[in-house]
C-alpha atoms as a PDB file:
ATOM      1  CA  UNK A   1       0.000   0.000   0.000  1.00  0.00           C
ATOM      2  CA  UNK A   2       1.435   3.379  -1.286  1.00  0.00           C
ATOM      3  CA  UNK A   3       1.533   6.584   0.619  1.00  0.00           C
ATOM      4  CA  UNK A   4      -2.053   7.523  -1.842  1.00  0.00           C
ATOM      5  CA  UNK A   5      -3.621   4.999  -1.419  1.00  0.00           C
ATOM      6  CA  UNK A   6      -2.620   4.705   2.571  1.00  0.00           C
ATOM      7  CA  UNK A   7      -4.643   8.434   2.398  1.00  0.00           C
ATOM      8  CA  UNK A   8      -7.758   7.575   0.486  1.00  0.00           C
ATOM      9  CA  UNK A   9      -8.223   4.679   2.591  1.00  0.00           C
ATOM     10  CA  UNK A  10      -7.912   6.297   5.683  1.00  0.00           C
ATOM     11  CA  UNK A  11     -10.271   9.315   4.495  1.00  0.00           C
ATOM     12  CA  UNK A  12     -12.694   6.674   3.543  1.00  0.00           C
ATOM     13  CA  UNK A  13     -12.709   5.201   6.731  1.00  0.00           C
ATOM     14  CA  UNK A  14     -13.121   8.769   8.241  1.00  0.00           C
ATOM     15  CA  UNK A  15     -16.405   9.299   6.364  1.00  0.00           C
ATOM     16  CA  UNK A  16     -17.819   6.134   7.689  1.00  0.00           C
ATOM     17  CA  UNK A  17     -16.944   7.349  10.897  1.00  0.00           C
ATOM     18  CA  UNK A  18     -19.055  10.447  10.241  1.00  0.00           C
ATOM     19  CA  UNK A  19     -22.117   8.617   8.942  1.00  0.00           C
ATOM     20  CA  UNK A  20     -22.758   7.402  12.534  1.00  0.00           C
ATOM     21  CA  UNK A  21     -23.997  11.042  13.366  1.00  0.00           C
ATOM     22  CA  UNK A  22     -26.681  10.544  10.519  1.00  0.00           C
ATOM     23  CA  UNK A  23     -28.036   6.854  10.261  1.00  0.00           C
ATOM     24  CA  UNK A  24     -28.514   5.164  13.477  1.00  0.00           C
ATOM     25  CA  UNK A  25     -27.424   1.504  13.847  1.00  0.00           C
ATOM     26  CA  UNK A  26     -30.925  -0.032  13.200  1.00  0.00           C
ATOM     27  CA  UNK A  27     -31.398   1.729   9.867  1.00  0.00           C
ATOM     28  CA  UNK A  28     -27.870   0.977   8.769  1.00  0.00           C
ATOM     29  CA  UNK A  29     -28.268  -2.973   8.965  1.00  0.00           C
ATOM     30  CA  UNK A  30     -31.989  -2.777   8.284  1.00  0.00           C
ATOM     31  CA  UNK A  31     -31.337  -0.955   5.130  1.00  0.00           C
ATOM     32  CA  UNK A  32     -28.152  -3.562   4.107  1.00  0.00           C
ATOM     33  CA  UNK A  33     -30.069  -6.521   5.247  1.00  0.00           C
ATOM     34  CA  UNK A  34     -33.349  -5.467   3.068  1.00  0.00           C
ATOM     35  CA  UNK A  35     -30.391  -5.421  -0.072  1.00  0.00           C
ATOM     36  CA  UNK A  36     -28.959  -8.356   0.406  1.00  0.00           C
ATOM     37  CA  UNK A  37     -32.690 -10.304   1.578  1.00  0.00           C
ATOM     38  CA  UNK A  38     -34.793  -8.469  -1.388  1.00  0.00           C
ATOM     39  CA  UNK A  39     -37.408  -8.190   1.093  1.00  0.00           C
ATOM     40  CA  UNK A  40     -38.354  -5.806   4.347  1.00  0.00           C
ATOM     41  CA  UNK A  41     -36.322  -7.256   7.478  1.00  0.00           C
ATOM     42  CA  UNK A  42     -37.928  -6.442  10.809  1.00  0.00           C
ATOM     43  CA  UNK A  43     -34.780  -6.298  13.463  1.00  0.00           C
ATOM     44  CA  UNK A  44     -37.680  -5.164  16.864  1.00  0.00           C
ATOM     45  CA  UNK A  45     -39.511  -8.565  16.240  1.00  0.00           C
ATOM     46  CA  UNK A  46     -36.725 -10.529  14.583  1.00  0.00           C
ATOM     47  CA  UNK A  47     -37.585 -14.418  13.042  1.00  0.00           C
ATOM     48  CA  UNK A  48     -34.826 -15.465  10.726  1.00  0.00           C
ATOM     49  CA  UNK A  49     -31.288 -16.055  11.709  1.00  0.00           C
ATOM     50  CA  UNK A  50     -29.493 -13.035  10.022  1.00  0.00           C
ATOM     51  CA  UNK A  51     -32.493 -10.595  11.812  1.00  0.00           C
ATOM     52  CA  UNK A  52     -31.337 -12.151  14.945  1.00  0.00           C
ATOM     53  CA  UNK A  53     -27.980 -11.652  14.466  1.00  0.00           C
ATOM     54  CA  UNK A  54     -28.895  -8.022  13.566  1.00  0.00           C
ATOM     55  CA  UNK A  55     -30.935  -7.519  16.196  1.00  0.00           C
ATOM     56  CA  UNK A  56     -28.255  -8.419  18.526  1.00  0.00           C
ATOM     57  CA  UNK A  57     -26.003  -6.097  17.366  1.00  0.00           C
ATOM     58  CA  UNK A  58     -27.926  -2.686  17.876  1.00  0.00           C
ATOM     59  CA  UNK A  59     -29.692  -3.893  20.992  1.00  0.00           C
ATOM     60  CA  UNK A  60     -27.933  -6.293  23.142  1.00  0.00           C
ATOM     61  CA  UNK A  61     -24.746  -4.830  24.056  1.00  0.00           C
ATOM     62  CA  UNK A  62     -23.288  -7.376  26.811  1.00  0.00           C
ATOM     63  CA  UNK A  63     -19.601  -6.351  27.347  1.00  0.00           C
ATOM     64  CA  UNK A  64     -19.149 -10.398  27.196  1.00  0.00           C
ATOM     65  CA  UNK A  65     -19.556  -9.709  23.550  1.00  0.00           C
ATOM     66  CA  UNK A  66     -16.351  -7.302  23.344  1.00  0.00           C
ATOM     67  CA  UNK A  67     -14.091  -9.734  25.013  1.00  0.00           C
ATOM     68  CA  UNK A  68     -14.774 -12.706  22.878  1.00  0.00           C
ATOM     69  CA  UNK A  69     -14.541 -10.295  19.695  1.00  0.00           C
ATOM     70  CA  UNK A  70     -10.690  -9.146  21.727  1.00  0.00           C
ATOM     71  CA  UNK A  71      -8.466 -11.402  19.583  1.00  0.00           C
ATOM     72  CA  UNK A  72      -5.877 -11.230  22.801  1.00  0.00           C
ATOM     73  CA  UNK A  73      -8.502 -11.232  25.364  1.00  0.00           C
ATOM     74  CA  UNK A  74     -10.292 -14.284  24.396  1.00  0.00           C
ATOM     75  CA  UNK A  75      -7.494 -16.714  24.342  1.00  0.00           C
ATOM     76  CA  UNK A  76      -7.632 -16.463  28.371  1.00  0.00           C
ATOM     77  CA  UNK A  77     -11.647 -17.207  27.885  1.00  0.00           C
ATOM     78  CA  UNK A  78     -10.548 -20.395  26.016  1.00  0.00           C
ATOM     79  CA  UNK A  79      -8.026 -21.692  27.872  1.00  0.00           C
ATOM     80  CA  UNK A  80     -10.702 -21.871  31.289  1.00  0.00           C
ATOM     81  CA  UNK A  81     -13.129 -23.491  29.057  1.00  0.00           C
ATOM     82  CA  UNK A  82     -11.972 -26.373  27.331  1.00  0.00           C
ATOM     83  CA  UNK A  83      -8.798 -28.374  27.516  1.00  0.00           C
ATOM     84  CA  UNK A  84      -9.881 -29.895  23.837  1.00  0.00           C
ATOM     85  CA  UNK A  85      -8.290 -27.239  21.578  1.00  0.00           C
ATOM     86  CA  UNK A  86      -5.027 -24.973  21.679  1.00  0.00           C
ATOM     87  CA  UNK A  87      -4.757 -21.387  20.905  1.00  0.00           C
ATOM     88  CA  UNK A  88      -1.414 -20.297  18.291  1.00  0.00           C
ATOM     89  CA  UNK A  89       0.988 -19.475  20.439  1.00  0.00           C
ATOM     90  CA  UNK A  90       2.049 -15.542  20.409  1.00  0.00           C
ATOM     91  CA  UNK A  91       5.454 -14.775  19.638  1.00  0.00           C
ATOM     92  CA  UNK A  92       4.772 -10.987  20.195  1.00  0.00           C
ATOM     93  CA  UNK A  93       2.173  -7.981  21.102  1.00  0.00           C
ATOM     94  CA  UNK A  94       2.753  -4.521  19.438  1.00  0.00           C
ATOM     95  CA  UNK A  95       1.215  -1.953  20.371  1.00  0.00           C
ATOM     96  CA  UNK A  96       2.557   0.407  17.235  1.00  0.00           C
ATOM     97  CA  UNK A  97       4.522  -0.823  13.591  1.00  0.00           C
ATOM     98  CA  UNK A  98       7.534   0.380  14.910  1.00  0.00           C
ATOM     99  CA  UNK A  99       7.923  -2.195  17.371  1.00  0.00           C
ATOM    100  CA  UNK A 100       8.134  -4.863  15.075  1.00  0.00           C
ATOM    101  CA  UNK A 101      11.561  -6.403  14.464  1.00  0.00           C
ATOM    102  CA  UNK A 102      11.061  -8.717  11.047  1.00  0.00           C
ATOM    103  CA  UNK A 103      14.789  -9.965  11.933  1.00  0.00           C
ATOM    104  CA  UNK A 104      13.371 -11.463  15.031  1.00  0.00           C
ATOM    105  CA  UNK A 105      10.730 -12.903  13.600  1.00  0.00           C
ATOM    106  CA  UNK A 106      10.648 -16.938  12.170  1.00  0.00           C
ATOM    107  CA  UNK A 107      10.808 -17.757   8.351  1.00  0.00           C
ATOM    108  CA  UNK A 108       6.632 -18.182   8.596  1.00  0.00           C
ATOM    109  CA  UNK A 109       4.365 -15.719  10.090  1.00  0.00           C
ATOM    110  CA  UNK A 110       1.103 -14.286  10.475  1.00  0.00           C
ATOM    111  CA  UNK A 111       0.611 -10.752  12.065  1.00  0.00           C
ATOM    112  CA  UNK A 112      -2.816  -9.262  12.693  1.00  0.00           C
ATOM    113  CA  UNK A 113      -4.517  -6.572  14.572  1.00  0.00           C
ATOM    114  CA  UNK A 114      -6.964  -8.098  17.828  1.00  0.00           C
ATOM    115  CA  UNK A 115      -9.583  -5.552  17.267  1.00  0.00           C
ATOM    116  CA  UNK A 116     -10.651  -6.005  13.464  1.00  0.00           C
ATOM    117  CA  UNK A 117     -11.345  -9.098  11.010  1.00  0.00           C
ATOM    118  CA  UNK A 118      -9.415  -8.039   8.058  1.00  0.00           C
ATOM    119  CA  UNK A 119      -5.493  -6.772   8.594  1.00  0.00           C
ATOM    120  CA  UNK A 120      -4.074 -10.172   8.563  1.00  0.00           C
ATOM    121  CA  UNK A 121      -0.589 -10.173   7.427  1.00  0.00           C
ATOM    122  CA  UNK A 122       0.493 -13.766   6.180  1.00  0.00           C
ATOM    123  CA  UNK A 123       4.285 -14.819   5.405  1.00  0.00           C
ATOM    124  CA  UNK A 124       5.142 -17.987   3.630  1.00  0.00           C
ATOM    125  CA  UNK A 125       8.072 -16.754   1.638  1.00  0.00           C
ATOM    126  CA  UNK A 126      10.485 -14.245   2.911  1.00  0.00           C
ATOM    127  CA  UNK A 127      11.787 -13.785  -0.482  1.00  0.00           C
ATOM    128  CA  UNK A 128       8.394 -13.044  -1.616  1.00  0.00           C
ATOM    129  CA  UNK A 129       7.005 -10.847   1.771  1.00  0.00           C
ATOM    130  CA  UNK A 130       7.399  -6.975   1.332  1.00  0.00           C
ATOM    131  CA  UNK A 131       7.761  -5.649   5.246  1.00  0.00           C
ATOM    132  CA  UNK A 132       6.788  -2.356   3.822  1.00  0.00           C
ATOM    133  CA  UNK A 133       3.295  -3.069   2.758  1.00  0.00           C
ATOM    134  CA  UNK A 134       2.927  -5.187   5.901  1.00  0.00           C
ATOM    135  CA  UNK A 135       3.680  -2.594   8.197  1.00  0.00           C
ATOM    136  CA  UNK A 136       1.635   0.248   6.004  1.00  0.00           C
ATOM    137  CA  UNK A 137      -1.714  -2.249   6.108  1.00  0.00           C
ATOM    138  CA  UNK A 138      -1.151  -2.332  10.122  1.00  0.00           C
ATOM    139  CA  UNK A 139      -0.499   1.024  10.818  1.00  0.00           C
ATOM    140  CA  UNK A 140      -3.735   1.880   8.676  1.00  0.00           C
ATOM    141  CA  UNK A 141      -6.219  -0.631  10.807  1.00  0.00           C
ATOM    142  CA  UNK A 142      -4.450   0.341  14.209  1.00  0.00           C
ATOM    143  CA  UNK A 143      -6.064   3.527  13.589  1.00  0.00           C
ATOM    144  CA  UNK A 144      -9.351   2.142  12.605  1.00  0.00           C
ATOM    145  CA  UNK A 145     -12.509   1.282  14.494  1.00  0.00           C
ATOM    146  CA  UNK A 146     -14.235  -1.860  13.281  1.00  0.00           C
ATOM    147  CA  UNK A 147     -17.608  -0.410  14.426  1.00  0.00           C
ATOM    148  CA  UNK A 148     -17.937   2.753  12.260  1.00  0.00           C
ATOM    149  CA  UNK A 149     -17.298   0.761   8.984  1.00  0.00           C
ATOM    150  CA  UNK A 150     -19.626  -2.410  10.131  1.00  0.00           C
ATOM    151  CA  UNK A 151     -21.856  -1.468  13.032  1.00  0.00           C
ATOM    152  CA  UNK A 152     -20.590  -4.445  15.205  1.00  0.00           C
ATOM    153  CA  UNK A 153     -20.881  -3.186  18.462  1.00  0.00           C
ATOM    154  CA  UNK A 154     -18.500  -5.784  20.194  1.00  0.00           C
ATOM    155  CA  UNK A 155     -16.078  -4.272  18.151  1.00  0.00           C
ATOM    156  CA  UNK A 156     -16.290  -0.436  19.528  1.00  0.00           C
ATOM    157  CA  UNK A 157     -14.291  -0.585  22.813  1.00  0.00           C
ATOM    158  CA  UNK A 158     -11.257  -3.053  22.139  1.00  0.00           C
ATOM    159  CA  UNK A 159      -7.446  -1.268  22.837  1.00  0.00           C
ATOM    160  CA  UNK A 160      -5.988  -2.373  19.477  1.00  0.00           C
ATOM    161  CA  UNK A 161      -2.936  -4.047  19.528  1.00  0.00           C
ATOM    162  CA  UNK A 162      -1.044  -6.045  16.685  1.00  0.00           C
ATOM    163  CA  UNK A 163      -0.217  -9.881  17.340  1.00  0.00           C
ATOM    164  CA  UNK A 164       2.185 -12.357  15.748  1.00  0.00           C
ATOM    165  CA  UNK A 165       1.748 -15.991  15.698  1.00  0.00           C
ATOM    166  CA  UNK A 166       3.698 -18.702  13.695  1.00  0.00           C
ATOM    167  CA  UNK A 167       1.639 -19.898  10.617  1.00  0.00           C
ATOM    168  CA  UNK A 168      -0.205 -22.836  11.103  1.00  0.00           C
ATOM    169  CA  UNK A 169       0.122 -24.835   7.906  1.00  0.00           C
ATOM    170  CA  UNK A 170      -3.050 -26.992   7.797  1.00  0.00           C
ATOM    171  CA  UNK A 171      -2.439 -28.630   4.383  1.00  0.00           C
ATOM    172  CA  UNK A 172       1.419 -29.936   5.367  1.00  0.00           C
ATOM    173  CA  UNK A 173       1.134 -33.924   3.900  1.00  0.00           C
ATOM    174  CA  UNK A 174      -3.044 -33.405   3.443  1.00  0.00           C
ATOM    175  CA  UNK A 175      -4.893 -33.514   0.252  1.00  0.00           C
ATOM    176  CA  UNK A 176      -6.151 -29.897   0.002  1.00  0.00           C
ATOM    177  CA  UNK A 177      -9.318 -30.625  -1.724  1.00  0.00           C
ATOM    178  CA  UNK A 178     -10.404 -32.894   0.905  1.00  0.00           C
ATOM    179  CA  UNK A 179      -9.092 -30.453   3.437  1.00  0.00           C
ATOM    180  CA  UNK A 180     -11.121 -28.232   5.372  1.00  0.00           C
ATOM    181  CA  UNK A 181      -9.456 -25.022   5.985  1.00  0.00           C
ATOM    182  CA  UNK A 182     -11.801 -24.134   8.959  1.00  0.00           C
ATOM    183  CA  UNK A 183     -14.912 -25.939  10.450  1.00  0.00           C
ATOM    184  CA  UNK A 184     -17.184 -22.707  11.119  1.00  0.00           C
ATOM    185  CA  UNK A 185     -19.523 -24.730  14.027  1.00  0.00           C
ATOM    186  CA  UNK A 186     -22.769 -22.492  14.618  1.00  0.00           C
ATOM    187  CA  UNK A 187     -23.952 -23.042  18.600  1.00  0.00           C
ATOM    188  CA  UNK A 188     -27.278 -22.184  19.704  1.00  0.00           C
ATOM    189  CA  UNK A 189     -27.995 -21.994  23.610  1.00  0.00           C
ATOM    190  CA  UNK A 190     -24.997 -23.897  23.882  1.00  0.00           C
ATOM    191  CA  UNK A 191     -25.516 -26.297  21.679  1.00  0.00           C
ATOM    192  CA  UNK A 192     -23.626 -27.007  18.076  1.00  0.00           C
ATOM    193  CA  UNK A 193     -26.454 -27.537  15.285  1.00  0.00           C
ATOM    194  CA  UNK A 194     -24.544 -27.442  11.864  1.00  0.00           C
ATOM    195  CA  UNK A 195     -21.202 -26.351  10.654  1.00  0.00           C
ATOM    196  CA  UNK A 196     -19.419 -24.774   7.443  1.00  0.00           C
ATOM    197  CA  UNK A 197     -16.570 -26.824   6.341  1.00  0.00           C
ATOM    198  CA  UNK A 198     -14.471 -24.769   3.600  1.00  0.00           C
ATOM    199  CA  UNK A 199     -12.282 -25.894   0.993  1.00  0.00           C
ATOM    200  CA  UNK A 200     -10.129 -24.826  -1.396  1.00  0.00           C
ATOM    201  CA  UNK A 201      -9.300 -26.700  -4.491  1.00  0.00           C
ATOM    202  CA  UNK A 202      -5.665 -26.462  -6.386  1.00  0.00           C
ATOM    203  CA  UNK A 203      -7.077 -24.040  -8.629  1.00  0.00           C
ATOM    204  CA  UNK A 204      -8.357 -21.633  -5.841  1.00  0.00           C
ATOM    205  CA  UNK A 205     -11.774 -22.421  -5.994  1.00  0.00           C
ATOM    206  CA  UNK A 206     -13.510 -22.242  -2.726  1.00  0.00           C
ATOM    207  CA  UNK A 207     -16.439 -24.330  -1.660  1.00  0.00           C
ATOM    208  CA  UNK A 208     -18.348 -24.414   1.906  1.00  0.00           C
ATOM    209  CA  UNK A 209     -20.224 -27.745   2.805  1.00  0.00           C
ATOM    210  CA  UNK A 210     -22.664 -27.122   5.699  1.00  0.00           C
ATOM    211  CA  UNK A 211     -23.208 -30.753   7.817  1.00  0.00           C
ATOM    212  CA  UNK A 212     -24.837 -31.117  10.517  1.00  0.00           C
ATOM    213  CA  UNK A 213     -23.449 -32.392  13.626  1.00  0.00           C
ATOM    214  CA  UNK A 214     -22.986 -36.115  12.360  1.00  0.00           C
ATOM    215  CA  UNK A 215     -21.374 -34.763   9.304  1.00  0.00           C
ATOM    216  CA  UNK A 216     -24.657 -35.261   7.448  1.00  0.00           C
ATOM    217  CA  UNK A 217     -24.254 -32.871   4.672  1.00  0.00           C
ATOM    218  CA  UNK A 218     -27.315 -30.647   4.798  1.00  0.00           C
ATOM    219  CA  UNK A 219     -30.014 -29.106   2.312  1.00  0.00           C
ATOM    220  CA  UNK A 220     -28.767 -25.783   2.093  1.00  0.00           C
ATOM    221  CA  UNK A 221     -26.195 -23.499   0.895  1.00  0.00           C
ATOM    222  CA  UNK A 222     -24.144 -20.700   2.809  1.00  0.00           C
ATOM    223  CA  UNK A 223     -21.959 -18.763   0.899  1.00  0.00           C
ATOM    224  CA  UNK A 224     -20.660 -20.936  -1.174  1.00  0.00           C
ATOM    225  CA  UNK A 225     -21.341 -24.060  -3.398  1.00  0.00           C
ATOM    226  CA  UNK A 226     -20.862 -27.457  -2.261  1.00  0.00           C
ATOM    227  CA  UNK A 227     -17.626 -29.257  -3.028  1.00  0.00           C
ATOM    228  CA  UNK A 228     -17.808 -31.757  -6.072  1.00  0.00           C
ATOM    229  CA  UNK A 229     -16.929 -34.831  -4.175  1.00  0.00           C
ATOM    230  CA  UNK A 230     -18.478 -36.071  -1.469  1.00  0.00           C
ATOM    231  CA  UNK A 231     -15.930 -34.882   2.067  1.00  0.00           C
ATOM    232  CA  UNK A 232     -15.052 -37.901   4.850  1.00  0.00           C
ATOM    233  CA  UNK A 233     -15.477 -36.940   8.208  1.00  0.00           C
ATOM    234  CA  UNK A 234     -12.411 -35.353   9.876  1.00  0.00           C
ATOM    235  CA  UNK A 235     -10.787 -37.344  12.385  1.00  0.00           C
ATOM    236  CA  UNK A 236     -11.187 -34.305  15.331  1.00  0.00           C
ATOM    237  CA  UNK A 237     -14.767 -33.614  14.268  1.00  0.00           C
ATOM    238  CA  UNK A 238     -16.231 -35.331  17.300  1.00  0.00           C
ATOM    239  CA  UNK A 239     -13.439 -33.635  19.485  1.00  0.00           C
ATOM    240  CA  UNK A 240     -14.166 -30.247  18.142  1.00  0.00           C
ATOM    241  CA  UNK A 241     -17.809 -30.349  18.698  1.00  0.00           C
ATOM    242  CA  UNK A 242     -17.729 -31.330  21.937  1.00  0.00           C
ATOM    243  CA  UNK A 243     -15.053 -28.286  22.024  1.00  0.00           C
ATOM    244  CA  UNK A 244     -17.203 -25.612  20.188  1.00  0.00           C
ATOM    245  CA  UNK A 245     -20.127 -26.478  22.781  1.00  0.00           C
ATOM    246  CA  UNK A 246     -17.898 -26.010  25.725  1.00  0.00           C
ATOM    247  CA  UNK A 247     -16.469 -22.380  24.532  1.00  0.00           C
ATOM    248  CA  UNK A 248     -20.324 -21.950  23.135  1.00  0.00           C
ATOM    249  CA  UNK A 249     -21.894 -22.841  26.551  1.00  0.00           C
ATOM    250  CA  UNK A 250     -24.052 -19.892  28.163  1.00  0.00           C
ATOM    251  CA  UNK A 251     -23.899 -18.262  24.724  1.00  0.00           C
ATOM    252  CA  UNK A 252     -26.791 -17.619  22.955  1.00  0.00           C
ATOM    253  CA  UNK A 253     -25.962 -17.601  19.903  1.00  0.00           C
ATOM    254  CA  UNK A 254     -22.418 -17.925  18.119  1.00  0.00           C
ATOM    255  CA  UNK A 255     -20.095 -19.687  15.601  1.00  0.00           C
ATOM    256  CA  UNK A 256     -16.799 -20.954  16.825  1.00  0.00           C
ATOM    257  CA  UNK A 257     -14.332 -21.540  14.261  1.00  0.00           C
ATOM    258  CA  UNK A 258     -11.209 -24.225  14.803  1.00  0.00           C
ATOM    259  CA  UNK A 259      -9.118 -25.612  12.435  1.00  0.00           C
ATOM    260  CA  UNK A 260      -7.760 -29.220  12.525  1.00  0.00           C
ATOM    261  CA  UNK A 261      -3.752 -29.918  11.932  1.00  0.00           C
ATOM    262  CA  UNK A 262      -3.018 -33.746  12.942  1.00  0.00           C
ATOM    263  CA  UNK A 263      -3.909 -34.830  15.990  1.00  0.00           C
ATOM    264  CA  UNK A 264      -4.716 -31.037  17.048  1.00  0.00           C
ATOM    265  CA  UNK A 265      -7.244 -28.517  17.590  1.00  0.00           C
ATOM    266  CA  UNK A 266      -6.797 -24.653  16.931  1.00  0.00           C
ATOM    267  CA  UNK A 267      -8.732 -22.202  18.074  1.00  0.00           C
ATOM    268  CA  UNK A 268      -9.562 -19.585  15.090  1.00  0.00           C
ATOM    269  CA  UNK A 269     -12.028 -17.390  16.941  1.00  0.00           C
ATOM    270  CA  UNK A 270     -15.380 -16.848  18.412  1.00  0.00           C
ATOM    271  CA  UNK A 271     -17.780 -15.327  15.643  1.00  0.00           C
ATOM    272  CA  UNK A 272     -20.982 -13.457  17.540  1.00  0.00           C
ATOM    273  CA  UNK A 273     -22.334 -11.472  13.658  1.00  0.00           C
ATOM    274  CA  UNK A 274     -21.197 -13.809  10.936  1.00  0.00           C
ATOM    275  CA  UNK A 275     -21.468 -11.511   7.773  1.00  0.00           C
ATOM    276  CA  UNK A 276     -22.476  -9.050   9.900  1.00  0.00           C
ATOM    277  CA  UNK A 277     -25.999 -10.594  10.019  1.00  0.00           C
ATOM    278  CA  UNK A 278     -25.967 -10.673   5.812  1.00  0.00           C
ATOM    279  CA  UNK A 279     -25.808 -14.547   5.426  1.00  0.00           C
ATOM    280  CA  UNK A 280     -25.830 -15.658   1.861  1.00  0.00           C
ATOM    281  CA  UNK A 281     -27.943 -18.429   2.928  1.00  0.00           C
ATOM    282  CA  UNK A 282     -29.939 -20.726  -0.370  1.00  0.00           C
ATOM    283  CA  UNK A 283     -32.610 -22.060  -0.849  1.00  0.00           C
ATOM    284  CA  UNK A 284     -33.803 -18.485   1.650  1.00  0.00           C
ATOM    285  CA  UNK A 285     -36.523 -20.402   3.433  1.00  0.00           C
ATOM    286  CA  UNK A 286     -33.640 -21.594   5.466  1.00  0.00           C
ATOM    287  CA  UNK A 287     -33.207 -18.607   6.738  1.00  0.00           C
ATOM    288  CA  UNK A 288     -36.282 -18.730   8.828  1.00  0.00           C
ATOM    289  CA  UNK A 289     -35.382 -22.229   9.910  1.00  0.00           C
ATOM    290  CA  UNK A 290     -32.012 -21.606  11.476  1.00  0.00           C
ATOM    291  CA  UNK A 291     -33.700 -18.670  13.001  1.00  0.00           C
ATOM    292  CA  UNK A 292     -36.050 -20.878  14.723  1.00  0.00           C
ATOM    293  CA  UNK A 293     -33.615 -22.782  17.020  1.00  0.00           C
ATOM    294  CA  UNK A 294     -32.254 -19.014  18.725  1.00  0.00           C
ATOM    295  CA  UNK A 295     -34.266 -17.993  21.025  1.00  0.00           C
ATOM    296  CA  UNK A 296     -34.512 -14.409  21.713  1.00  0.00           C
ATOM    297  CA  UNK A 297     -36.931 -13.958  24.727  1.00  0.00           C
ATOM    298  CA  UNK A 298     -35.677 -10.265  24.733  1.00  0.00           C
ATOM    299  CA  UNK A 299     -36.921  -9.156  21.421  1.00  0.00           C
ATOM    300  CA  UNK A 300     -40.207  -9.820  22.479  1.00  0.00           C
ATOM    301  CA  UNK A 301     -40.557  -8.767  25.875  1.00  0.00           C
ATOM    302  CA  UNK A 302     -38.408  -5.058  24.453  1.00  0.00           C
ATOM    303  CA  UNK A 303     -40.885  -4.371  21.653  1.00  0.00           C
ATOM    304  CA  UNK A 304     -43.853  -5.471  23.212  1.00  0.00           C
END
């Protein structure tokens, strides 16, 4: 990222920023959820899944919410809940560019901001990684606040900070089309009801199975087509349910998304808005029908 485009960027963000003086939270996702749905969304008396997940993020704003969205925060909420999964350990915690050392740092990498979902910074190749970009996309989303360009609330209050982990090569020895990349396990009141399983092929083209919690593939679509070939069940999928419903437990709602390498876990991170409550989600009826198994006991006792 150049020194222009570092500006226009930044200025963008800045008139996001502004636009919460003029359109209130519930008219901003109302309005983007009516887009993507092609019909009128009601977030007061919400019934399908991405009005729920809407709703919850201009009404209900539990401060439980903001530490699970804390990239560095919630690895201490993981480690107390479930001994089934490890977090990527952290070789260091900037709190500015400048403190970063590339010397000191291994051959792989992956550097990324706690407070956002979108300045990751991946190294596989140091002969191919350009520190200068790196360190000009961080110093851009340190300055950022994920709420003013997405409405997330949990996202408002986190001190941002920039972490470094070692990169966590799922597809070492593994067939990458029978791979998945991250199982994306959707908990409601605790409980894990169907996952996302994504896959990329060798040509870069990504697929998301959803299954339910015996790895029954399901009738529905989210995101994504289905792979081509039928997927075997994952050796740790039995592990990692049991794990999602232990982080997921007194949540809820919420996806919690762990990848398998081997005979491990890794925690990814707790989602509380997937798609910011914008779920590509075919054929739409099931919409509704995910929506059905969250209960939301305050939407109807606020707006009635």
């Amino acid at each position: 990222m150049n020194s222009v485009n570092y500006i226009l960027k930044y200025t963008e963000y800045l008139i996001r920023k502004c636009r919460v003086f003029f359109i209130t939270d519930l008219n901003y996702h109302t309005t983007a959820l009516n887009k993507i749905s092609g019909r009128h969304s009601n977030l007061k008396k919400p019934e399908t899944l991405n009005e729920k997940i809407c709703h919850r993020l201009v009404f209900d704003h539990n401060e439980l919410y903001t530490l699970l969205a804390d990239k560095l925060a919630v690895r201490e909420y993981v480690h107390a809940r479930t001994r089934l999964v490890k977090t990527v350990p952290l070789i260091g915690i900037y709190k500015k560019v400048e403190e970063i050392n590339f010397n000191q740092l291994p051959e792989k990498f992956v550097l990324k901001c706690n407070h956002d979902s979108g300045s990751v910074v991946i190294c596989k190749d140091r002969k191919k990684f350009s520190p200068v970009k790196a360190l000009n996309r961080l110093k851009l989303a340190l300055k950022k606040n994920m709420y003013y360009t997405t409405r997330e609330w949990q996202y408002k209050s986190i001190k941002p900070v920039i972490l470094c982990e070692p990169f966590i090569d799922i597809f070492f020895g593994q067939a990458k089309n029978s791979t998945p990349e991250m199982l994306r396990i959707h908990c409601f009141h605790g409980v894990a009801c169907f996952l996302e399983a994504d896959f990329t092929d060798e040509s870069g083209n990504e697929f998301i199975n959803v299954y339910d919690r015996s790895w029954n593939l399901q009738p529905f679509q989210m995101e994504y087509p289905n792979t081509p070939q039928a997927i075997p069940e994952p050796n740790l999928f039995h592990n990692a349910i049991t794990a999602a419903q232990e982080l997921a437990k007194d949540i809820d709602y919420c996806r919690v998304d762990l990848m398998l390498k081997g005979d491990e876990i890794y925690f990814s991170e707790i989602t509380l808005s997937p798609k910011r409550g914008k779920l590509k989600i075919t054929p739409v009826i099931w919409d509704a029908k995910l929506g059905e198994m969250w209960n939301l006991p305050s939407a109807q006792s606020r707006f009635n």
